[in-house]
N, C-alpha and C. Protein backbone atom coordinates (compact mmCIF):
# COMPACT_ATOMS: atom_id res chain seq x y z
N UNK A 1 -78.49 153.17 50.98
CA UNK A 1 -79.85 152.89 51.33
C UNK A 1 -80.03 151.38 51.37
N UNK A 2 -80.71 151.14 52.56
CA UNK A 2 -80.81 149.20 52.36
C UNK A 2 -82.39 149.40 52.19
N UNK A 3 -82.56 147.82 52.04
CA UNK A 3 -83.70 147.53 51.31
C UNK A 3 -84.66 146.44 52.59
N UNK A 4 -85.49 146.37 53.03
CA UNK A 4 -86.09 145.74 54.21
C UNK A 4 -85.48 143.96 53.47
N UNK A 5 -85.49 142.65 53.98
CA UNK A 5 -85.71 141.68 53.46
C UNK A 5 -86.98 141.49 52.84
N UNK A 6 -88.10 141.98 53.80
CA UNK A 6 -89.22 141.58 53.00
C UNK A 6 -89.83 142.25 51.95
N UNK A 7 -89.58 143.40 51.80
CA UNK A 7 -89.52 144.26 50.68
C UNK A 7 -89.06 143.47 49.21
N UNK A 8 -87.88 142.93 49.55
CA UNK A 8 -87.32 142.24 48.96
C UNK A 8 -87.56 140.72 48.51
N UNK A 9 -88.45 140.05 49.51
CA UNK A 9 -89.13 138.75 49.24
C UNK A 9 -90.38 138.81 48.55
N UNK A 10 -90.65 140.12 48.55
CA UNK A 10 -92.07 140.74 48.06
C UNK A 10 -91.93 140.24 46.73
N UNK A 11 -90.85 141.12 46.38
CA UNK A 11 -90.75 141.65 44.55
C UNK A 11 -90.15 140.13 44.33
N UNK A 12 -89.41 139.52 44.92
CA UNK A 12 -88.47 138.34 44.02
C UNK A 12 -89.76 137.19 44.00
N UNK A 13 -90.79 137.16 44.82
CA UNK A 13 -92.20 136.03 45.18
C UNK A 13 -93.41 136.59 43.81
N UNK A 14 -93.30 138.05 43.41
CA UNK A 14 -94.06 138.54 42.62
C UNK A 14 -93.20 138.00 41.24
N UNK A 15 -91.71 138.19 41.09
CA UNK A 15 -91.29 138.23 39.47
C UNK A 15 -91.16 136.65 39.29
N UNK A 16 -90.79 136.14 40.46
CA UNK A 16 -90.39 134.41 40.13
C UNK A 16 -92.10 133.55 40.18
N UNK A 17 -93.05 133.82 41.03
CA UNK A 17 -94.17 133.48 41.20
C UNK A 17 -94.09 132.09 42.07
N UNK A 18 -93.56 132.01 43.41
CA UNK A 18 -93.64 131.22 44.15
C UNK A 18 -92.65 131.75 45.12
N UNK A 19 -93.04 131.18 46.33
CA UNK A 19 -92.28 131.30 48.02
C UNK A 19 -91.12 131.14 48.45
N UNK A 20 -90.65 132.19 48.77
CA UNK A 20 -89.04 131.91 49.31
C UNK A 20 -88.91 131.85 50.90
N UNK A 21 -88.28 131.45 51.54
CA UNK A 21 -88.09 131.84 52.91
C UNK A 21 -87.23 132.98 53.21
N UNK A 22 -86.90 133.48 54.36
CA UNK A 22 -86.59 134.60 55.06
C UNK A 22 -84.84 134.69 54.80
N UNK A 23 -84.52 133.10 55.21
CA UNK A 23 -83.27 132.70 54.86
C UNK A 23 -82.21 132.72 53.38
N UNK A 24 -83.66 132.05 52.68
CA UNK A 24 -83.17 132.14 51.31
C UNK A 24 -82.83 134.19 50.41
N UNK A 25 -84.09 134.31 51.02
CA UNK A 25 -83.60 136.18 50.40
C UNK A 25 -82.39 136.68 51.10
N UNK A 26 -82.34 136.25 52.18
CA UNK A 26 -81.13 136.83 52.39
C UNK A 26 -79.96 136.63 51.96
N UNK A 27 -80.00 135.23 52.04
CA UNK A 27 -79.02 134.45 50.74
C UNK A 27 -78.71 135.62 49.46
N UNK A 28 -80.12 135.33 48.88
CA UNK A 28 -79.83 135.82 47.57
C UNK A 28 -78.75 137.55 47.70
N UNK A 29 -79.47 138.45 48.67
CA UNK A 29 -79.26 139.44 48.61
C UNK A 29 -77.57 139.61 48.88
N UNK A 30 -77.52 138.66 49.90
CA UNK A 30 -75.84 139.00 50.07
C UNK A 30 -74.77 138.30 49.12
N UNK A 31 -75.21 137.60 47.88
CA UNK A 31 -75.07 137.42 46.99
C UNK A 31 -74.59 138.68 45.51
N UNK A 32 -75.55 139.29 46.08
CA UNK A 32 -75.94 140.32 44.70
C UNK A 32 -75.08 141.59 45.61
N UNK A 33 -74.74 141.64 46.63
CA UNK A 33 -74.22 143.06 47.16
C UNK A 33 -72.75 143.20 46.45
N UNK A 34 -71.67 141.73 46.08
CA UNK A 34 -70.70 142.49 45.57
C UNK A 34 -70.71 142.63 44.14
N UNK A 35 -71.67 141.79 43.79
CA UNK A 35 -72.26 142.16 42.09
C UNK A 35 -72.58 143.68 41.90
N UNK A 36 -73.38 144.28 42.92
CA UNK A 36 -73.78 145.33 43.13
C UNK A 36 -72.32 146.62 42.99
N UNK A 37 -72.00 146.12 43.88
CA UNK A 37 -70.78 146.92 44.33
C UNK A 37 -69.95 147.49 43.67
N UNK A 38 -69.29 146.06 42.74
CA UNK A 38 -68.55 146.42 41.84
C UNK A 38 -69.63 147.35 40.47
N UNK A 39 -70.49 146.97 40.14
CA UNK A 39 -71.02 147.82 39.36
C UNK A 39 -71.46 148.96 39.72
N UNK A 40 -71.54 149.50 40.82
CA UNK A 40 -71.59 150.74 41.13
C UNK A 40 -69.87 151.47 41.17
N UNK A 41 -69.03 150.74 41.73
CA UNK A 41 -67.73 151.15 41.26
C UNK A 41 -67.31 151.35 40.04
N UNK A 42 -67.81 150.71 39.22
CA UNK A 42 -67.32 150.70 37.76
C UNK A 42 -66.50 151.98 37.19
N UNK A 43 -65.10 151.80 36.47
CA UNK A 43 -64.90 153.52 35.80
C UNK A 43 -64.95 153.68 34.95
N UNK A 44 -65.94 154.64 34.31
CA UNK A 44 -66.67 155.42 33.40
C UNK A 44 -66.24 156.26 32.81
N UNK A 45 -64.93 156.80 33.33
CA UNK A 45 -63.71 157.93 32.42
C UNK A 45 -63.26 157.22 31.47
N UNK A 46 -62.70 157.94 30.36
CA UNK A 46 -61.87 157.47 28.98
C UNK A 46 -63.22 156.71 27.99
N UNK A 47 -64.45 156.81 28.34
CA UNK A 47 -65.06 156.57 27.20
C UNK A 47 -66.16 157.29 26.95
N UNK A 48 -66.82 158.01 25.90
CA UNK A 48 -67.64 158.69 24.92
C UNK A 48 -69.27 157.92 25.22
N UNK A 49 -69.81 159.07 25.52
CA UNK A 49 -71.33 158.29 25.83
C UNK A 49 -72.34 159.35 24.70
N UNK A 50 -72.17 159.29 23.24
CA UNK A 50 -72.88 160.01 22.49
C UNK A 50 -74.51 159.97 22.53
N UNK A 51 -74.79 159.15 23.28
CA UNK A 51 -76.14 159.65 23.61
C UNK A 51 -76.86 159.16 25.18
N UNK A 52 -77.25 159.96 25.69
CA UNK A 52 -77.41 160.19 27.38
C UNK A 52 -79.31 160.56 27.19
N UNK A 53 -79.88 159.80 28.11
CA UNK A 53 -81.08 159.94 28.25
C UNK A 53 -81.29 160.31 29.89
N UNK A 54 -82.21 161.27 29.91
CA UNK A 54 -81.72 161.42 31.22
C UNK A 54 -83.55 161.63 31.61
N UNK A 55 -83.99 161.58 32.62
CA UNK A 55 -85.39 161.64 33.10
C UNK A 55 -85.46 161.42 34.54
N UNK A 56 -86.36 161.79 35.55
CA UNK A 56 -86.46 161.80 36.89
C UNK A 56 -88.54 161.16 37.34
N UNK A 57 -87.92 160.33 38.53
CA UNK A 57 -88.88 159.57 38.72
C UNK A 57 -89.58 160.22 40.14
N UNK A 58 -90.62 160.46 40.64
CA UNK A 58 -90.83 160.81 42.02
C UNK A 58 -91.67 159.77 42.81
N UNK A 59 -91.23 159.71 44.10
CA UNK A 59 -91.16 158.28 44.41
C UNK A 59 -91.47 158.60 46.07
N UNK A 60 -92.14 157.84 47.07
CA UNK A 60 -92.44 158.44 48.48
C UNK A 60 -91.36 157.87 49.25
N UNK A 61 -91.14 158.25 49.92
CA UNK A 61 -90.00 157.78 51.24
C UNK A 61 -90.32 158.37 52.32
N UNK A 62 -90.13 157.34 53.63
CA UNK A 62 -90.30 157.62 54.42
C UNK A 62 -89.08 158.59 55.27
N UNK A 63 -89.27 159.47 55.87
CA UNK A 63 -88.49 160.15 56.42
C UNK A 63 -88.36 161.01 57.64
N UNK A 64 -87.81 160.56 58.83
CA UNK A 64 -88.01 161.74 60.05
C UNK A 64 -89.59 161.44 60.88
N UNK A 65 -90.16 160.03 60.53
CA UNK A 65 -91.16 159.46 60.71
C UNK A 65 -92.62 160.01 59.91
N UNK A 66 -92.21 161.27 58.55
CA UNK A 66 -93.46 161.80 57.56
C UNK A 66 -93.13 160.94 55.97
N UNK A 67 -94.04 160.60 55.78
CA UNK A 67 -93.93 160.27 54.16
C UNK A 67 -93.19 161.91 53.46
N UNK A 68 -92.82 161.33 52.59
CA UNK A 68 -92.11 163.15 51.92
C UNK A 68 -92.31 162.25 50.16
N UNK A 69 -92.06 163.00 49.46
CA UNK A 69 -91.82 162.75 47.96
C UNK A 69 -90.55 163.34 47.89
N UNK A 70 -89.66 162.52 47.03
CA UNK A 70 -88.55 162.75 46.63
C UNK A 70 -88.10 162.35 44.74
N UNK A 71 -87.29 163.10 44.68
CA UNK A 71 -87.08 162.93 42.98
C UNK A 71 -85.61 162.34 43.04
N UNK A 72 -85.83 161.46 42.04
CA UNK A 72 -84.62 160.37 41.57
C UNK A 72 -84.54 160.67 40.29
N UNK A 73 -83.02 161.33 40.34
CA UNK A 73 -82.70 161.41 38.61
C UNK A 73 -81.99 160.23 37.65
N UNK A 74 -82.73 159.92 36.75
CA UNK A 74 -82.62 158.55 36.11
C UNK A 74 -81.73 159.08 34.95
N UNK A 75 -80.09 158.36 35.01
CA UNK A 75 -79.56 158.68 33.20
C UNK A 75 -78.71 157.52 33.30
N UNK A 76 -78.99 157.34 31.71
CA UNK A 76 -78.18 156.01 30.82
C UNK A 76 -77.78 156.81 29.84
N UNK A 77 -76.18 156.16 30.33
CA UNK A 77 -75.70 156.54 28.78
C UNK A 77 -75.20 155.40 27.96
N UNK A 78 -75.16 155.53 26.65
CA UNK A 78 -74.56 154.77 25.75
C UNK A 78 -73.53 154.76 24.89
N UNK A 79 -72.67 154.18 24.89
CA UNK A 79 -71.82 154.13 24.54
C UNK A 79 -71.40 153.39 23.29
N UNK A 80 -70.05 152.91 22.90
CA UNK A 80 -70.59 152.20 21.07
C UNK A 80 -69.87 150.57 21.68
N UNK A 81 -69.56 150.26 23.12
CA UNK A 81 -68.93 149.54 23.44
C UNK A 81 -70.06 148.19 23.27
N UNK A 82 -70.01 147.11 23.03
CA UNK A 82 -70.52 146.19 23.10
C UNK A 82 -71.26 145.45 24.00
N UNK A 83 -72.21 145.36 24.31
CA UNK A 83 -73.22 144.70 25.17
C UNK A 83 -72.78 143.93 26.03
N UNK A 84 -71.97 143.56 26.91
CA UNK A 84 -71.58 142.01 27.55
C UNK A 84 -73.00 141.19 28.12
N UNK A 85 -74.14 141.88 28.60
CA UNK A 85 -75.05 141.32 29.27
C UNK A 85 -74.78 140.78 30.91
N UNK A 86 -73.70 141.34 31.48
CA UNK A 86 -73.31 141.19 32.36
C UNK A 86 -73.82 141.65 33.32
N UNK A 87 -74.53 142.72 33.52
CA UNK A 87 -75.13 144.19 34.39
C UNK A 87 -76.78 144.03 33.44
């Protein structure tokens, strides 16, 4: 799923509180795609997640040119591995 740029200049102009250009988000974004990437690759076999929270969000999307509602299932697990703060 991609994300519009301005969608994206929206939220980064709302959390930082000042103006980016068209250029610069894009910057940023193609920045963050192999950050992204690899953390979506990440492997998650060979370690113990003793506690898993799991919950679902419903959320509108556009689709087939109708708004629809769709459900996103949200889970974190935890593990006893140490924080890096990396992700």
């Amino acid at each position: 799923m991609s994300v519009s740029t301005r969608k994206v200049r929206a939220v980064v102009e709302e959390l930082c509180g000042t103006e980016f250009s068209k250029s610069t988000v894009s910057a940023l974004c193609k920045g963050l795609d192999d950050v992204v990437k690899e953390w979506n690759e990440r492997n998650l076999s060979g370690q113990e997640y003793p506690f898993l929270l799991v919950d679902a969000l419903v959320i509108r999307v556009r689709k087939g040119g109708r708004v629809r509602l769709l459900s996103v299932l949200i889970a974190t697990g935890i593990n006893q591995e140490r924080d890096t703060g990396r992700f």
